[in-house]
Protein backbone atom coordinates (compact mmCIF):
# COMPACT_ATOMS: atom_id res chain seq x y z
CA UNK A 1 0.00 0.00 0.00
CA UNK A 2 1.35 3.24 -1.24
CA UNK A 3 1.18 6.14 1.62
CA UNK A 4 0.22 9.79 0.56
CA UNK A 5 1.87 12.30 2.72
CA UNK A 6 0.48 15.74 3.93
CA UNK A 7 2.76 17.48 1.22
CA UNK A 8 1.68 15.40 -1.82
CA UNK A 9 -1.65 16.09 -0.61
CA UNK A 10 -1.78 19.61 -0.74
CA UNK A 11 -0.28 19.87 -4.42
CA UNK A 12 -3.04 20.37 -6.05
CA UNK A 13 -4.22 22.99 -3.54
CA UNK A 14 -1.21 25.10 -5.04
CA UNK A 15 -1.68 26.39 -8.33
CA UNK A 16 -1.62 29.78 -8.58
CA UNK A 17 -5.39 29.89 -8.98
CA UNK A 18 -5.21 27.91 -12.37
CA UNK A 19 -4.37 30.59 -13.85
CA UNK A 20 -0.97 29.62 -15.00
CA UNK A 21 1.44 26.44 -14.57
CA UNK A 22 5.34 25.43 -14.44
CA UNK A 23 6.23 22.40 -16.47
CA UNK A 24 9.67 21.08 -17.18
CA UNK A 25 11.59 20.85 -20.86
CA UNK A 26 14.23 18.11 -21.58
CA UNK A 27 16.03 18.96 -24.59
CA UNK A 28 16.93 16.10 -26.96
CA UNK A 29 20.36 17.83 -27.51
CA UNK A 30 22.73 17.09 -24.12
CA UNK A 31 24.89 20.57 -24.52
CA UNK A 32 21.41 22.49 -23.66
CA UNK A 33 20.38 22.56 -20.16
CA UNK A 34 16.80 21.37 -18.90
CA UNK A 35 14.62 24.64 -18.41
CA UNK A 36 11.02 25.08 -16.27
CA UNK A 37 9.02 26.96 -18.19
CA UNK A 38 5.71 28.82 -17.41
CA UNK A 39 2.90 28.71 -19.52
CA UNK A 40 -0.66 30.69 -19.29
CA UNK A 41 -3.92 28.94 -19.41
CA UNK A 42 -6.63 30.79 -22.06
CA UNK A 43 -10.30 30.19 -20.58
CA UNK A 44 -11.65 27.28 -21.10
CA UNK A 45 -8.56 25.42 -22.42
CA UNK A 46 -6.81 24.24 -19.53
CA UNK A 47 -6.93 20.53 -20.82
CA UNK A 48 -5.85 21.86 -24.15
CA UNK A 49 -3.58 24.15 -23.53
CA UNK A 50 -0.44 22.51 -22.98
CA UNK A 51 -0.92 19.94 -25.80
CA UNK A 52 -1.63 22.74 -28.02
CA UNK A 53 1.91 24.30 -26.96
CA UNK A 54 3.81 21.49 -27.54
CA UNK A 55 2.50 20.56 -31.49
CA UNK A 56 3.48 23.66 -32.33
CA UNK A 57 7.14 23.00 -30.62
CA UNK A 58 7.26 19.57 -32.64
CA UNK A 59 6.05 21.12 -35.73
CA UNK A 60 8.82 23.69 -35.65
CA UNK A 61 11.75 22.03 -33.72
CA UNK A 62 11.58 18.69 -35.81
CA UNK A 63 14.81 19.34 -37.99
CA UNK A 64 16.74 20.30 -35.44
CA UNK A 65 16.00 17.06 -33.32
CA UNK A 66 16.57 15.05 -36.45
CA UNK A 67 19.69 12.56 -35.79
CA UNK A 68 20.73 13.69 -39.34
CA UNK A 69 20.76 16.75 -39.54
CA UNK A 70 21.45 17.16 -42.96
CA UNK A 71 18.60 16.09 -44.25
CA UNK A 72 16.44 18.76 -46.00
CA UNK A 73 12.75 19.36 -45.23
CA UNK A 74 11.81 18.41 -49.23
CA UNK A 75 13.97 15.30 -48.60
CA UNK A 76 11.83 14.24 -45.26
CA UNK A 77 8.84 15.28 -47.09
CA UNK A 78 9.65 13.21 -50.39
CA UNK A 79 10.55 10.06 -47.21
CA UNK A 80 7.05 10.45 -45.92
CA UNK A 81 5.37 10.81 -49.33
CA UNK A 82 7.04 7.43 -49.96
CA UNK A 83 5.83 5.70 -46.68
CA UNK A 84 1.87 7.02 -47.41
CA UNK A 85 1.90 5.48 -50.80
CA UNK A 86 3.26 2.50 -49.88
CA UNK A 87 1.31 2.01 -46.69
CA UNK A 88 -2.39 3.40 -49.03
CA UNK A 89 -1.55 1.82 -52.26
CA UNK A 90 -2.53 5.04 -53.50
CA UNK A 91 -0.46 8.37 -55.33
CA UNK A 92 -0.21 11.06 -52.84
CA UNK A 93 -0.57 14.40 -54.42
CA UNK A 94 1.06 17.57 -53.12
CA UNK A 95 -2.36 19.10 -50.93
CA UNK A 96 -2.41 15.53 -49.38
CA UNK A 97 1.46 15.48 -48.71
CA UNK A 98 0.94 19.15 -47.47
CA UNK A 99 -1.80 18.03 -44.89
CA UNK A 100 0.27 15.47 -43.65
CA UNK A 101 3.40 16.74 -43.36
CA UNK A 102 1.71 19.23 -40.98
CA UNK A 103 -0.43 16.91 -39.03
CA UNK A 104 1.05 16.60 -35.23
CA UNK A 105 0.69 14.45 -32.18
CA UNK A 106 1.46 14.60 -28.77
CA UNK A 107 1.90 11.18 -26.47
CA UNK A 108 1.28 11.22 -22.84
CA UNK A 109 3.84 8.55 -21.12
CA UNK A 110 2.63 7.95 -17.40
CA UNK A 111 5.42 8.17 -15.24
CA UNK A 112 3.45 8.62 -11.85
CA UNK A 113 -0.02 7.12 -12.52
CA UNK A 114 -2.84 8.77 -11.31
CA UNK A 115 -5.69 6.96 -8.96
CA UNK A 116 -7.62 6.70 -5.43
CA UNK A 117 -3.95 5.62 -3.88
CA UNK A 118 -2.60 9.19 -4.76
CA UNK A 119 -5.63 11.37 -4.94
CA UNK A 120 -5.82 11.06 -8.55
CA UNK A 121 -2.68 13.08 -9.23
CA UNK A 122 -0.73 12.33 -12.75
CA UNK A 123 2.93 12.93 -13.57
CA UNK A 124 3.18 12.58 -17.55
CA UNK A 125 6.14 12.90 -19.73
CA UNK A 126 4.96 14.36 -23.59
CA UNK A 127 7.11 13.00 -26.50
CA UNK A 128 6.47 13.71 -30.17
CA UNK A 129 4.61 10.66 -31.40
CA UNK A 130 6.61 10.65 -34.64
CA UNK A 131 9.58 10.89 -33.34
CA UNK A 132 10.35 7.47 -34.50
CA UNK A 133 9.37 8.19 -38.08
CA UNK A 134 10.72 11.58 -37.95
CA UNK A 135 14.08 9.86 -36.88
CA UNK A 136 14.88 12.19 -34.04
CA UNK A 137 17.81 11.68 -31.69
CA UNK A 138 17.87 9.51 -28.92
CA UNK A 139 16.73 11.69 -25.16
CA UNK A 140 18.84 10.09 -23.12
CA UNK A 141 18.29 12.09 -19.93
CA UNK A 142 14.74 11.43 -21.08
CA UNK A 143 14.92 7.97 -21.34
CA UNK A 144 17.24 7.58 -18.06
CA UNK A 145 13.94 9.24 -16.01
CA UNK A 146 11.71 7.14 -17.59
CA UNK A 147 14.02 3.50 -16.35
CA UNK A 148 14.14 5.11 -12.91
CA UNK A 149 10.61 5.10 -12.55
CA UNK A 150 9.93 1.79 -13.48
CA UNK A 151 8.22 3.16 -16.77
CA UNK A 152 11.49 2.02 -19.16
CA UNK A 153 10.36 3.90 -22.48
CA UNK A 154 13.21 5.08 -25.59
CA UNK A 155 11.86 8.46 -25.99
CA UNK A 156 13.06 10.33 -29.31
CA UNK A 157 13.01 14.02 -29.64
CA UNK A 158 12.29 16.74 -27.10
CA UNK A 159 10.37 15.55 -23.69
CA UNK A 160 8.36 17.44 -21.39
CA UNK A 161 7.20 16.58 -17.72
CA UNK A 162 3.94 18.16 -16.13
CA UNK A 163 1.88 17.60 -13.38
CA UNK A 164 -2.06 17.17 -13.61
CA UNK A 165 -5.24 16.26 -11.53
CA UNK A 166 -7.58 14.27 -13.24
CA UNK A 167 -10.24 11.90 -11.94
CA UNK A 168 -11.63 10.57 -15.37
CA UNK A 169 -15.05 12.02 -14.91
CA UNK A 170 -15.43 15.83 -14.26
CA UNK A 171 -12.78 17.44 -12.67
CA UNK A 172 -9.68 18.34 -14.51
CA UNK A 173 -6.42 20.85 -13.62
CA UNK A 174 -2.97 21.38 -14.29
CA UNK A 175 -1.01 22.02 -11.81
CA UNK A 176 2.79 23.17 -10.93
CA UNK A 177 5.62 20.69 -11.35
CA UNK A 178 9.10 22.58 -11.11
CA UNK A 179 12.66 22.15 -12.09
CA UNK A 180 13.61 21.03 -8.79
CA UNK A 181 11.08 18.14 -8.68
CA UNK A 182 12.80 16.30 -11.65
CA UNK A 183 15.51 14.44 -9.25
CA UNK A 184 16.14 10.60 -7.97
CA UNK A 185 14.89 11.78 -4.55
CA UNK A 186 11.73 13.48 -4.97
CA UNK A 187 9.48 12.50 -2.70
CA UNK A 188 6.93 11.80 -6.30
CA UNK A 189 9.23 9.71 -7.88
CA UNK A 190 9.37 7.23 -4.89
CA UNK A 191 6.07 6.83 -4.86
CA UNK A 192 6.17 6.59 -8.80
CA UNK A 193 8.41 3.89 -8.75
CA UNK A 194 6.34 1.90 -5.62
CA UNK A 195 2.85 2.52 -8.10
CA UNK A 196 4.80 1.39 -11.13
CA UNK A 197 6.49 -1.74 -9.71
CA UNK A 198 3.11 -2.47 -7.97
CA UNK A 199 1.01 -2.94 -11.27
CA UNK A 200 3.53 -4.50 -12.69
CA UNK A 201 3.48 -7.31 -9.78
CA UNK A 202 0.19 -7.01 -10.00
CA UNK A 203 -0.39 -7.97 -13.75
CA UNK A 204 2.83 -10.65 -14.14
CA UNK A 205 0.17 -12.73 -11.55
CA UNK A 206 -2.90 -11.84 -13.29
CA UNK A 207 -1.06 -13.05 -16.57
CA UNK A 208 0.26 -16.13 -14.89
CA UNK A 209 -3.15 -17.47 -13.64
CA UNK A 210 -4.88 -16.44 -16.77
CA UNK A 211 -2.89 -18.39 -18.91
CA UNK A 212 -3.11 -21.80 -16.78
CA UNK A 213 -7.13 -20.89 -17.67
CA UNK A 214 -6.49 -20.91 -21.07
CA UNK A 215 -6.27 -16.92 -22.00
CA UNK A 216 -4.26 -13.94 -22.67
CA UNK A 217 -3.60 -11.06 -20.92
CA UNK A 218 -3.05 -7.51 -22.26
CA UNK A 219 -0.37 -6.25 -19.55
CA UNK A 220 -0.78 -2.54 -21.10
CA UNK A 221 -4.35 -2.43 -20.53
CA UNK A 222 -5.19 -5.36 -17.96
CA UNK A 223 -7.88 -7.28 -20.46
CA UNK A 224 -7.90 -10.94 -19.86
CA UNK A 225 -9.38 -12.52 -23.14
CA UNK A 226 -10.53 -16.28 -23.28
CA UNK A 227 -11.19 -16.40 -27.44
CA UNK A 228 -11.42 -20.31 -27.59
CA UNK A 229 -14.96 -21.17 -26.99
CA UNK A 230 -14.37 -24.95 -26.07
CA UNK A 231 -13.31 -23.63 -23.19
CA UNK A 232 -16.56 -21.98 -22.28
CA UNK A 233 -14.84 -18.50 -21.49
CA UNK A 234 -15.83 -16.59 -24.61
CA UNK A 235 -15.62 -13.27 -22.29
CA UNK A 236 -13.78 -10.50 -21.01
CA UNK A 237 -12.44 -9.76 -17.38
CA UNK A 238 -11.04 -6.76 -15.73
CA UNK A 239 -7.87 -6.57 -13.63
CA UNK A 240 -7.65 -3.74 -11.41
CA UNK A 241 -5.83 -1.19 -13.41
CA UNK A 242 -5.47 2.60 -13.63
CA UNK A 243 -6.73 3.85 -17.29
CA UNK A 244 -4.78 6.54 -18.68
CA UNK A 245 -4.98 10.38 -18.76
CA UNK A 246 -8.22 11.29 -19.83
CA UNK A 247 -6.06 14.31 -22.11
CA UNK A 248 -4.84 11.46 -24.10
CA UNK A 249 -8.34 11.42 -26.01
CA UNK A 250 -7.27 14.78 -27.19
CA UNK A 251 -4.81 13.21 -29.64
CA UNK A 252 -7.44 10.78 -31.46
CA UNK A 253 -8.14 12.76 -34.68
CA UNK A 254 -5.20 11.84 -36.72
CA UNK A 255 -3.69 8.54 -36.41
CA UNK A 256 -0.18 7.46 -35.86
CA UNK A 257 2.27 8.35 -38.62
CA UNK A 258 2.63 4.78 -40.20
CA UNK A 259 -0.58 3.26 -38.75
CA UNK A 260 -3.52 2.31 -40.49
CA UNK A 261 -6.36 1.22 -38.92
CA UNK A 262 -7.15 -1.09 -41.84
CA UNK A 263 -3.59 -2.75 -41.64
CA UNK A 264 -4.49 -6.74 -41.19
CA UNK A 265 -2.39 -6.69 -37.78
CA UNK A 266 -2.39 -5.39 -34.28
CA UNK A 267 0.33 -5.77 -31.29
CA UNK A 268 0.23 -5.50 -27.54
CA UNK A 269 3.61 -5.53 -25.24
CA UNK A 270 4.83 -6.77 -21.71
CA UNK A 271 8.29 -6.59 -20.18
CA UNK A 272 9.00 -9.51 -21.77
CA UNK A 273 7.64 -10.04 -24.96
CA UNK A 274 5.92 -8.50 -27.94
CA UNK A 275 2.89 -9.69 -29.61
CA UNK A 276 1.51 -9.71 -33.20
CA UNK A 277 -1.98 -10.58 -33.76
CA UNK A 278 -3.88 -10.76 -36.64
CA UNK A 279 -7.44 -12.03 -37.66
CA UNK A 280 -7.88 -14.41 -40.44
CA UNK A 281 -10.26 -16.61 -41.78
CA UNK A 282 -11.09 -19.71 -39.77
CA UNK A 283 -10.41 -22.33 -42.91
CA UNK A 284 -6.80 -21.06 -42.17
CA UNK A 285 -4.75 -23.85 -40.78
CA UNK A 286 -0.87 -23.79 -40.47
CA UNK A 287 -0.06 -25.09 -43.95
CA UNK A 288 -1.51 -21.47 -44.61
CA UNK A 289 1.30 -19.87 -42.53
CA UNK A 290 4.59 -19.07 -43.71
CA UNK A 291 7.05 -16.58 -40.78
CA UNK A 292 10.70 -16.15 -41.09
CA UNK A 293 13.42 -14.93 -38.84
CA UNK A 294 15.97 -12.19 -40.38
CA UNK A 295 18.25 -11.30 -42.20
CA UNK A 296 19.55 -10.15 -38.48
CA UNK A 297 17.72 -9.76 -34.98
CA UNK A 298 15.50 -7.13 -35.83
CA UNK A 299 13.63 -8.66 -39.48
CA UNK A 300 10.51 -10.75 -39.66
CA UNK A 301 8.89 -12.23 -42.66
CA UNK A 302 5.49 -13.01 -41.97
CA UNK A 303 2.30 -14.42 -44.57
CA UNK A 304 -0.96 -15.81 -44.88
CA UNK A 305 -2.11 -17.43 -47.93
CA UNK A 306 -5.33 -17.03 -47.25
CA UNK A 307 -5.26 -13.37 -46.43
CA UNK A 308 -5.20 -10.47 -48.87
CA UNK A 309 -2.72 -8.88 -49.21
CA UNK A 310 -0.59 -11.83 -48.35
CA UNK A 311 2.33 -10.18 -46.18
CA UNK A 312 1.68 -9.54 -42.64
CA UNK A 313 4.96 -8.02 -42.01
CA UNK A 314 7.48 -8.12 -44.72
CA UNK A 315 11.68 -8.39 -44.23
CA UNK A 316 11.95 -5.51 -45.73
CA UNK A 317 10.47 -3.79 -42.80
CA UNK A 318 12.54 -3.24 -39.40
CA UNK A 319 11.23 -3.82 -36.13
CA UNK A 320 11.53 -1.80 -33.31
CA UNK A 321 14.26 -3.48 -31.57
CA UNK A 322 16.18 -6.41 -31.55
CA UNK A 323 14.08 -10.25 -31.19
CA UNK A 324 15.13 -13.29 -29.75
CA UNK A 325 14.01 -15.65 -32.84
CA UNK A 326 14.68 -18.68 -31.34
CA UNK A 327 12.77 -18.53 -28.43
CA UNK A 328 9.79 -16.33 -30.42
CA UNK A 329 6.86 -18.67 -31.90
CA UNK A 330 3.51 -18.54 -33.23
CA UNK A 331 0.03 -20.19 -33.21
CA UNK A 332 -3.52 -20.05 -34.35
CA UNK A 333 -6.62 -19.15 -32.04
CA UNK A 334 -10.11 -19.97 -32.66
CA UNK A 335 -12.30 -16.88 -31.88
CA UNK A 336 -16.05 -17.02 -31.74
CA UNK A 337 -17.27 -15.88 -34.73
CA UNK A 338 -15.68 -19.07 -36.22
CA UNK A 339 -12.63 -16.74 -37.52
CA UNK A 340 -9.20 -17.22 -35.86
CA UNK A 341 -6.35 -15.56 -34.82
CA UNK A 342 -2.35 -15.68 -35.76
CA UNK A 343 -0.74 -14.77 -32.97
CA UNK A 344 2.84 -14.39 -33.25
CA UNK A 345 5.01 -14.13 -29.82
CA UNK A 346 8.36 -12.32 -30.11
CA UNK A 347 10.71 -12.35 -27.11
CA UNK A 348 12.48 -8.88 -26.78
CA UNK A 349 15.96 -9.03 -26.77
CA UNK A 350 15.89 -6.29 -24.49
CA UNK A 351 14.05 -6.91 -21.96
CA UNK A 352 11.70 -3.68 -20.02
CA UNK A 353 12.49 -1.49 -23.23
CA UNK A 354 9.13 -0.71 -24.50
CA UNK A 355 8.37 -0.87 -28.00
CA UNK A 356 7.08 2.38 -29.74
CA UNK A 357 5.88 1.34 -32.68
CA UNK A 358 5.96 -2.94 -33.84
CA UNK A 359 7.88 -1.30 -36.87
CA UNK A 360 9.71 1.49 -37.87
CA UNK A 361 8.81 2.04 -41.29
CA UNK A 362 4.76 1.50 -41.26
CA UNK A 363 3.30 -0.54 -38.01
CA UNK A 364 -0.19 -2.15 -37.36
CA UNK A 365 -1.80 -0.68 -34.27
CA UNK A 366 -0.90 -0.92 -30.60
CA UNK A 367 -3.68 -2.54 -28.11
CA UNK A 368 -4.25 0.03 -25.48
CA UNK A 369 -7.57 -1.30 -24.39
């Protein structure tokens, strides 16, 4: 059981009448010092207003964050025009490339989860959610923060770190988090780390004891799912879990640079392992099924002959991070509707690093829920 002291208590009793807030800037680039910064909050945007501020900084900061930096806006343009067509199958004229190009996201990374434990009181870190794509520099002092509270992410580009109070129904503020909080000893980032390894405990039972029943567990969102239905379990269960940042919905009107929602996979993570899933039709049996490992660690070959198109995941794609092929494997599920699903088990040859995208080029969709 996590304690709340009197301090952490009073936080959100602190905030300069909502009328402003401090939040914290990491630069990407190691010579440039981390900076609190202050920003204003217009009426009626207080959930808004901060992921407002930071698009625009991703918009305009991208190049500079780029790990090559000699590559021209027309050439990054011309790299993304490329990836569209070849994830739509379609040409990509110069409005649509314009549109694109200019389309921005912002990804909330929990570091200190909010819930009843902690009077609902969220410490996020923001990361441009193309940074991957965009091939930004590694944030290492970003990255380091992230490993020391249990939350292990490899954050690319800029990062920022504010404070909010949200308790998923009506209430909503932002609230002060200051240079000086954004050390080892900070009283948050203890109980950050005690939260964090907690759920993690938590769900690494929960998966155990669901899989001697016959399931799968979704460690990222704590869904239990129980697809065969021999087994008489064609349902869904709940672990206790702590959803995410209600601002997150914010950033649902685009999707992901290099997802589409149509794409015939999805893929869900744990410490441990990454998963691939796709649906196919249930006359699919394994004679159907063709996956290869490589050329290296980090290349998959995966098709279904009985699925159109017929690659899954092609070599010439590059995953995320390194696999361990020989301990990764595969296998079909019957769902109910008499379809089934490949599932396709990768063991990370890192293990704790989370995966930001199954594939760095184009990527099926991550299960968050």
């Amino acid at each position: 059981m996590v304690e709340i002291s009197e301090e952490e208590d009073d936080v959100s009793k602190n905030n300069n009448n909502n009328k402003s807030f401090k939040y914290v800037f990491i630069p990407c680039d190691e010579t440039q010092p981390i900076e609190e910064k202050l920003l204003d909050i217009p009426p009626g945007r207080e959930m808004e207003c901060l992921l407002d501020a930071l698009k625009t900084h991703f918009l305009e900061s991208g190049m500079q964050s780029m790990e090559d930096t000699s590559v021209t806006k027309d050439q990054q343009n011309a790299r993304l025009k490329k990836q569209l067509e070849k994830q739509s199958g379609q040409k990509i004229d110069d409005e649509m490339l314009k549109v694109a190009a200019n389309m921005q996201m912002v990804q909330p990374v929990a570091l200190l989860p909010g819930g009843t434990k902690n009077n609902f009181i969220h410490v996020n870190m923001y990361v441009d959610d193309k940074g991957i794509s965009k091939g930004l520099r590694l944030n290492k002092r970003a990255s380091d923060f992230t490993q020391l509270v249990n939350m292990p992410n490899h954050v690319a580009g800029d990062a920022f770190v504010a404070r909010i109070f949200d308790d998923e129904k009506s209430d909503f503020k932002r609230i002060d988090f200051s240079l000086d909080e954004l050390r080892s000893d900070a009283k948050w980032v203890e109980e950050a780390i005690k939260l964090n390894t907690e759920r993690r405990q938590n769900l690494g039972n929960a998966h155990e004891k669901i899989s001697k029943m016959g399931g799968s567990l979704n460690t990222e969102s704590g869904m239990a799912s129980f697809g065969d239905a021999e087994g008489g379990l064609g349902s869904m269960m709940t672990e206790n879990y702590q959803a995410p940042p209600t601002e997150a919905d914010l950033n649902q009107e685009i999707a992901v640079e290099g997802t589409k929602t149509s794409y015939p996979y999805t893929w869900m993570q744990d410490e441990e392992e990454v998963v691939l899933i796709a649906n196919v039709p249930g006359d699919v049996e394994k004679n159907s099924i063709s996956l290869k490992f490589g050329p290296g660690q980090n290349k998959i070959d995966l098709s279904c002959a009985k699925i159109q198109p017929n690659t899954v995941v092609s070599a010439e794609e590059t995953l995320f991070q390194d696999i361990v092929p020989g301990d990764s494997s595969w296998s079909l599920v019957k769902q109910k509707d008499g379809t089934k699903n490949l599932e396709v088990t990768l063991v990370k040859a890192k293990e704790k690093l989370r995966w930001l995208c199954f594939t760095l080029m184009r990527s099926g969709e991550e299960q968050k829920k």
